[in-house]
Protein backbone atom coordinates (compact mmCIF):
# COMPACT_ATOMS: atom_id res chain seq x y z
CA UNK A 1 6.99 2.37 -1.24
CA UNK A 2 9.74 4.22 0.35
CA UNK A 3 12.28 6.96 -1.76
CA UNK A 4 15.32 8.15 0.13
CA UNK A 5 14.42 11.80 0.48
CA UNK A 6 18.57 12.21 0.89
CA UNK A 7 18.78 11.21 -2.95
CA UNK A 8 15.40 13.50 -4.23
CA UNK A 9 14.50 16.75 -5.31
CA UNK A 10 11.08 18.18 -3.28
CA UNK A 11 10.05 17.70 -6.69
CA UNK A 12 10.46 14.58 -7.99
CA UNK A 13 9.68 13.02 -4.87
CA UNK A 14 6.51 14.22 -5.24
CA UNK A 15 6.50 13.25 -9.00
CA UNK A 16 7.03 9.57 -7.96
CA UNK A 17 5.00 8.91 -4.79
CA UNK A 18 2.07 10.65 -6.69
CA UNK A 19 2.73 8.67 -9.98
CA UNK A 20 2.96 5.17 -7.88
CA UNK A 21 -0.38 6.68 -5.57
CA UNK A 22 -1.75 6.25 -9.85
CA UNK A 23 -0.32 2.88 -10.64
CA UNK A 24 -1.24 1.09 -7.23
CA UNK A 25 -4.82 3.09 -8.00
CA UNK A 26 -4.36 4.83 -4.23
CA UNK A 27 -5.30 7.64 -6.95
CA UNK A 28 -7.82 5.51 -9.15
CA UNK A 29 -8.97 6.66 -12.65
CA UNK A 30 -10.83 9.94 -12.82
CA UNK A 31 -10.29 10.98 -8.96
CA UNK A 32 -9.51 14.75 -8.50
CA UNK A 33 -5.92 15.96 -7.48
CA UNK A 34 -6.05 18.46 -5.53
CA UNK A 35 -2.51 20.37 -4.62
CA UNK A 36 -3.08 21.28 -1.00
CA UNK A 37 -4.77 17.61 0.00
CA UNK A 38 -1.75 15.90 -1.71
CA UNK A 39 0.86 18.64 0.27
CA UNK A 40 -1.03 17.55 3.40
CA UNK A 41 -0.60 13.84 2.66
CA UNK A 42 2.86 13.60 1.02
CA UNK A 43 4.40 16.45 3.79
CA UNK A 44 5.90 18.56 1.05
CA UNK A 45 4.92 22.35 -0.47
CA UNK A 46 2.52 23.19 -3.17
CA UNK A 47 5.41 24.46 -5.42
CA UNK A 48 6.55 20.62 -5.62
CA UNK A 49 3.58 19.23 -5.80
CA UNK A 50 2.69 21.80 -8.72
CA UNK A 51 5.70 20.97 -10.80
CA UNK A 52 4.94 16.75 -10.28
CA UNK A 53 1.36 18.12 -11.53
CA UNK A 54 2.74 19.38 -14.19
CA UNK A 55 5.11 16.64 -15.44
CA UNK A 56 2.26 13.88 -14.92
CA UNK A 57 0.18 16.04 -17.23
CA UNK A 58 3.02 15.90 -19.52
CA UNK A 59 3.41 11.89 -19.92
CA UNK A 60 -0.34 11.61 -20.00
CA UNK A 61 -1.09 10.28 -16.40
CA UNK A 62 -2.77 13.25 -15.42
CA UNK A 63 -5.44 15.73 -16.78
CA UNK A 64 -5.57 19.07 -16.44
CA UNK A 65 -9.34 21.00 -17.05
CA UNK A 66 -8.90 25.08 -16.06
CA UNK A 67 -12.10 25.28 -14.81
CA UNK A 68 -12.49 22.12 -13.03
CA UNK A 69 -8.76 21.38 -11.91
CA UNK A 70 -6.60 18.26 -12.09
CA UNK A 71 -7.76 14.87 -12.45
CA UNK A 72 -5.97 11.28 -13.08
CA UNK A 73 -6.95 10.23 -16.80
CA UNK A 74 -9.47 7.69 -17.34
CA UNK A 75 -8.80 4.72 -18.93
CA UNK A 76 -9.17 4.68 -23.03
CA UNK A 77 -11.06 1.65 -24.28
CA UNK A 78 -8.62 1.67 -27.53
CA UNK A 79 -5.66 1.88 -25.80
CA UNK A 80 -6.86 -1.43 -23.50
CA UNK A 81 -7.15 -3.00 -26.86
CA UNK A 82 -3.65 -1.71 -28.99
CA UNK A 83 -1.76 -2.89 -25.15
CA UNK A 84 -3.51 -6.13 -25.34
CA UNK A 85 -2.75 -6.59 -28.89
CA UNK A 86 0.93 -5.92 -28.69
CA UNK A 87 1.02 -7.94 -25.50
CA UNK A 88 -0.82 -10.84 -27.16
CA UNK A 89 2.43 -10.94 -29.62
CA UNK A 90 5.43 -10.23 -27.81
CA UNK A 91 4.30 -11.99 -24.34
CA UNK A 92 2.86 -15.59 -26.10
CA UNK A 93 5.90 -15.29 -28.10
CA UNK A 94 8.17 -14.60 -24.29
CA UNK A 95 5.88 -17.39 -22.19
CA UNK A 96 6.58 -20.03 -25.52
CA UNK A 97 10.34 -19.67 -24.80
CA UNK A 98 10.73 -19.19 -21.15
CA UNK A 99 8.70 -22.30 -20.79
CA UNK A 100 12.06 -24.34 -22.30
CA UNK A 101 14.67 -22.06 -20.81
CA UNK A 102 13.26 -20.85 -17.15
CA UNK A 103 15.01 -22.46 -14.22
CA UNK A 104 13.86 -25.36 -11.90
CA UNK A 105 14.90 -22.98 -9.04
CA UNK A 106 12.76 -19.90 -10.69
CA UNK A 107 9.81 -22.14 -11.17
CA UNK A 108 10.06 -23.83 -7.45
CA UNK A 109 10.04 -20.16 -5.68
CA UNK A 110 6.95 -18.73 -8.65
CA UNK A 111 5.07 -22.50 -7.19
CA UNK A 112 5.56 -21.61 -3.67
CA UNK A 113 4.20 -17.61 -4.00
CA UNK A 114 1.34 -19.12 -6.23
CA UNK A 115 0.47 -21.46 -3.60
CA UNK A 116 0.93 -18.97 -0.59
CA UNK A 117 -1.21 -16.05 -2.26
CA UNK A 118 -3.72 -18.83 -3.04
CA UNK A 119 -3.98 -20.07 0.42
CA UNK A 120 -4.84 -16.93 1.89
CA UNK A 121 -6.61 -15.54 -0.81
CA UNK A 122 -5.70 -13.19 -3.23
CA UNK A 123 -9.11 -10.78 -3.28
CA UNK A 124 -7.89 -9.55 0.42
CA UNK A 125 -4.45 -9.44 -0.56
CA UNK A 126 -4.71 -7.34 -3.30
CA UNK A 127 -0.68 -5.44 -3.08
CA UNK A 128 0.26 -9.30 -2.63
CA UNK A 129 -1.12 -9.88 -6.11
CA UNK A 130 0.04 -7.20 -7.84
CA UNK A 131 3.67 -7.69 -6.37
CA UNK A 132 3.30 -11.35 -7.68
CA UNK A 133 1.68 -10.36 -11.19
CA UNK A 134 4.66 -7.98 -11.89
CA UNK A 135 7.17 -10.88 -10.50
CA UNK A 136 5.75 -13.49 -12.73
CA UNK A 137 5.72 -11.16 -15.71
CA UNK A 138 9.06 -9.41 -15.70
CA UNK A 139 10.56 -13.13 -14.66
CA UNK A 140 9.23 -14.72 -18.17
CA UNK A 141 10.33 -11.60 -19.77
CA UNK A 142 13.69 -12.58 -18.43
CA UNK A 143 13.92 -16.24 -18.78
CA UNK A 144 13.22 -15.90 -22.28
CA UNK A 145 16.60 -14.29 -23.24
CA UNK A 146 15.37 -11.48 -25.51
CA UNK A 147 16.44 -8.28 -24.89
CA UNK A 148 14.99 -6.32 -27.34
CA UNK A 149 11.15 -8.00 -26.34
CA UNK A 150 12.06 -7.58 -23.12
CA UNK A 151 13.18 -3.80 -23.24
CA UNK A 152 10.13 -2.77 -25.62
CA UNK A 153 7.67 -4.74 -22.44
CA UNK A 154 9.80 -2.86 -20.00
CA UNK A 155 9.79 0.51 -21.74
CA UNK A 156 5.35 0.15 -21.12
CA UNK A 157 5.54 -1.65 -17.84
CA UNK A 158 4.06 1.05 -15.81
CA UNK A 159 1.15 1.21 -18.71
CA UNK A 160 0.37 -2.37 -18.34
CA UNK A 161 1.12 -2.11 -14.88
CA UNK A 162 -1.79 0.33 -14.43
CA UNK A 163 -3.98 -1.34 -16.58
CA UNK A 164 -3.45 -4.81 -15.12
CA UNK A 165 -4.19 -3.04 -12.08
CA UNK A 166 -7.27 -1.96 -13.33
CA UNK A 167 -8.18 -5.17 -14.40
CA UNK A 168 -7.75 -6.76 -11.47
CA UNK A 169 -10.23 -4.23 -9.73
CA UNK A 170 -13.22 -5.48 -11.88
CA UNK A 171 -15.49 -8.29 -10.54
CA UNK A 172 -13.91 -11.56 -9.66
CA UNK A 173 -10.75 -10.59 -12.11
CA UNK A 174 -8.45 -10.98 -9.32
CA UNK A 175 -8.96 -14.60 -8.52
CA UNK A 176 -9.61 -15.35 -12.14
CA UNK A 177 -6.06 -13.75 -12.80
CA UNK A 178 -4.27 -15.59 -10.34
CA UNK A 179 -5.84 -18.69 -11.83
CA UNK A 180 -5.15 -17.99 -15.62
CA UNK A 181 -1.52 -17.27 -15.00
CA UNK A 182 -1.32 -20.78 -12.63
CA UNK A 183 -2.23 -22.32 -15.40
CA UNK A 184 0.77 -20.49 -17.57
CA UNK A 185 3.10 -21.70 -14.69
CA UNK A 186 1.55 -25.50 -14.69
CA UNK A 187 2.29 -25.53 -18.37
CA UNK A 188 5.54 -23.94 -18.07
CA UNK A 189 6.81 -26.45 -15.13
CA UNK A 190 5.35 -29.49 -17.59
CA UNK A 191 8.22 -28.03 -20.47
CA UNK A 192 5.03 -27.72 -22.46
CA UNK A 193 5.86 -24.34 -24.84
CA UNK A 194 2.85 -24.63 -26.75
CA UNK A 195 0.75 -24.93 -23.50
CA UNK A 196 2.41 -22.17 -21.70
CA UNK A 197 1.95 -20.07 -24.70
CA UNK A 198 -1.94 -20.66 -24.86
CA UNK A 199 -2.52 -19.98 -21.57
CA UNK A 200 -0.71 -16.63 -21.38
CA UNK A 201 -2.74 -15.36 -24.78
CA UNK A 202 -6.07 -16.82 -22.83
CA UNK A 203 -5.07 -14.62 -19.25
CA UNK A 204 -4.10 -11.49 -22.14
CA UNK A 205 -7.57 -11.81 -24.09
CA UNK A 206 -9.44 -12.17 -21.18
CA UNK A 207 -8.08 -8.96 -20.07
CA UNK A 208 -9.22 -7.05 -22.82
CA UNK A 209 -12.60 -8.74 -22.97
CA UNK A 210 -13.24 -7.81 -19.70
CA UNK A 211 -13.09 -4.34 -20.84
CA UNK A 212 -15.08 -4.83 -23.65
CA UNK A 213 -18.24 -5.63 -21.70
CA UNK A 214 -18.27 -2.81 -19.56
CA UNK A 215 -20.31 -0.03 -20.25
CA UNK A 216 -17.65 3.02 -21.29
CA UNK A 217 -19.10 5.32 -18.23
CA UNK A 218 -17.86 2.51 -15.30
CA UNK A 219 -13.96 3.22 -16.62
CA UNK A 220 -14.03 6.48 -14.67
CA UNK A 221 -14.81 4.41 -11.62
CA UNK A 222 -11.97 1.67 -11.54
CA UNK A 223 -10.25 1.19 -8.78
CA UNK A 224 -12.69 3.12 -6.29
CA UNK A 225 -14.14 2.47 -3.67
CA UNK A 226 -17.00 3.27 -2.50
CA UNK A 227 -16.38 5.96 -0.12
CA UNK A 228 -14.17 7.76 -3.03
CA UNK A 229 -17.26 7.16 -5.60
């Protein structure tokens, strides 16, 4: 992702390509930050880089240990479960009524993405899927006309965002979440609000049950690969 540098403080340029390195899981959970590697990579001083630091630390994306230095947070087992659980309400109750209102033309161009990220296979297209799971999301949040729902789901996007990310990063998850949320889309193209809304609380509960089975010292490692481990 690109910022116009024209437009940016030194600062919060480095404050948004670090905190996007975090969501996209470039910087996965638990990976040490270190000032002068991120300068080297992101082309800007330490000073900016500190004060980015600093502000991460300050909406909880980063952690900061004196002795150790500065590390992206882990993810937290409870709050997997208090996102899922507000998710399970608000987006069942979003996918029931998009599923009446969303367009034919809406639906058509979801089908075709659906069908092109299935055809060449969403585990090596991984920034494909994401840019489709965030499409698909936000557009039901949309189509069901709520803008209170949708402002609350906006207000955490980058929280479920990261943790969809996550997700997605666990064993077969990818593929299984492109499947679920076909299924949301079949039942939403059928008109079927009942349907639509099952399937979305199945792909939401299967997120947070994926979680559930891991043991709680594998969180530090989502999102890495094995040359980062």
């Amino acid at each position: 992702m690109s910022f116009p540098q024209q437009t940016w403080s030194p600062a919060d340029l480095a404050y948004e390509r670090i905190k996007q390195g975090i969501l996209a899981l470039r910087y996965p959970p638990g990976e040490k930050l270190s000032e002068v590697r991120l300068a080297e990579e992101l082309q800007l001083g330490r000073s900016p880089i500190r004060s980015a630091l600093s502000r991460l630390e300050g909406e909880n994306w980063v952690r900061v240990f004196p002795q150790s230095g500065t590390f992206v947070r882990e993810v937290d087992p409870q709050e997997i479960e208090e996102l899922a659980e507000l998710r399970l309400l608000l987006e069942t109750h979003t996918t029931r009524i998009a599923a009446m209102h969303i367009s034919a033309t809406e639906l058509e161009q979801l089908r075709g993405e659906f069908d092109v990220l299935k055809a060449k296979g969403a585990e090596d297209h991984i920034d494909d899927f994401w840019a489709l799971d965030d499409r698909f999301h936000s557009s039901i949040y949309r189509e069901a006309g709520n803008r209170r729902i949708e402002e609350i789901l906006r207000n955490l996007k980058d929280q479920i965002r990261w943790v969809r990310a996550a997700t997605a990063t666990l064993p077969g998850r990818v593929t299984e979440s492109l499947l679920e949320m076909d299924r949301v889309l079949d039942a939403m193209e059928a008109r079927d609000p009942d349907a639509a809304a099952e399937a979305m609380s199945r792909h939401i509960g299967n997120i947070a049950n994926s979680f559930k089975t891991m043991p709680r010292d594998q969180f530090s490692r989502l999102g890495k690969t094995d040359d980062k481990a």
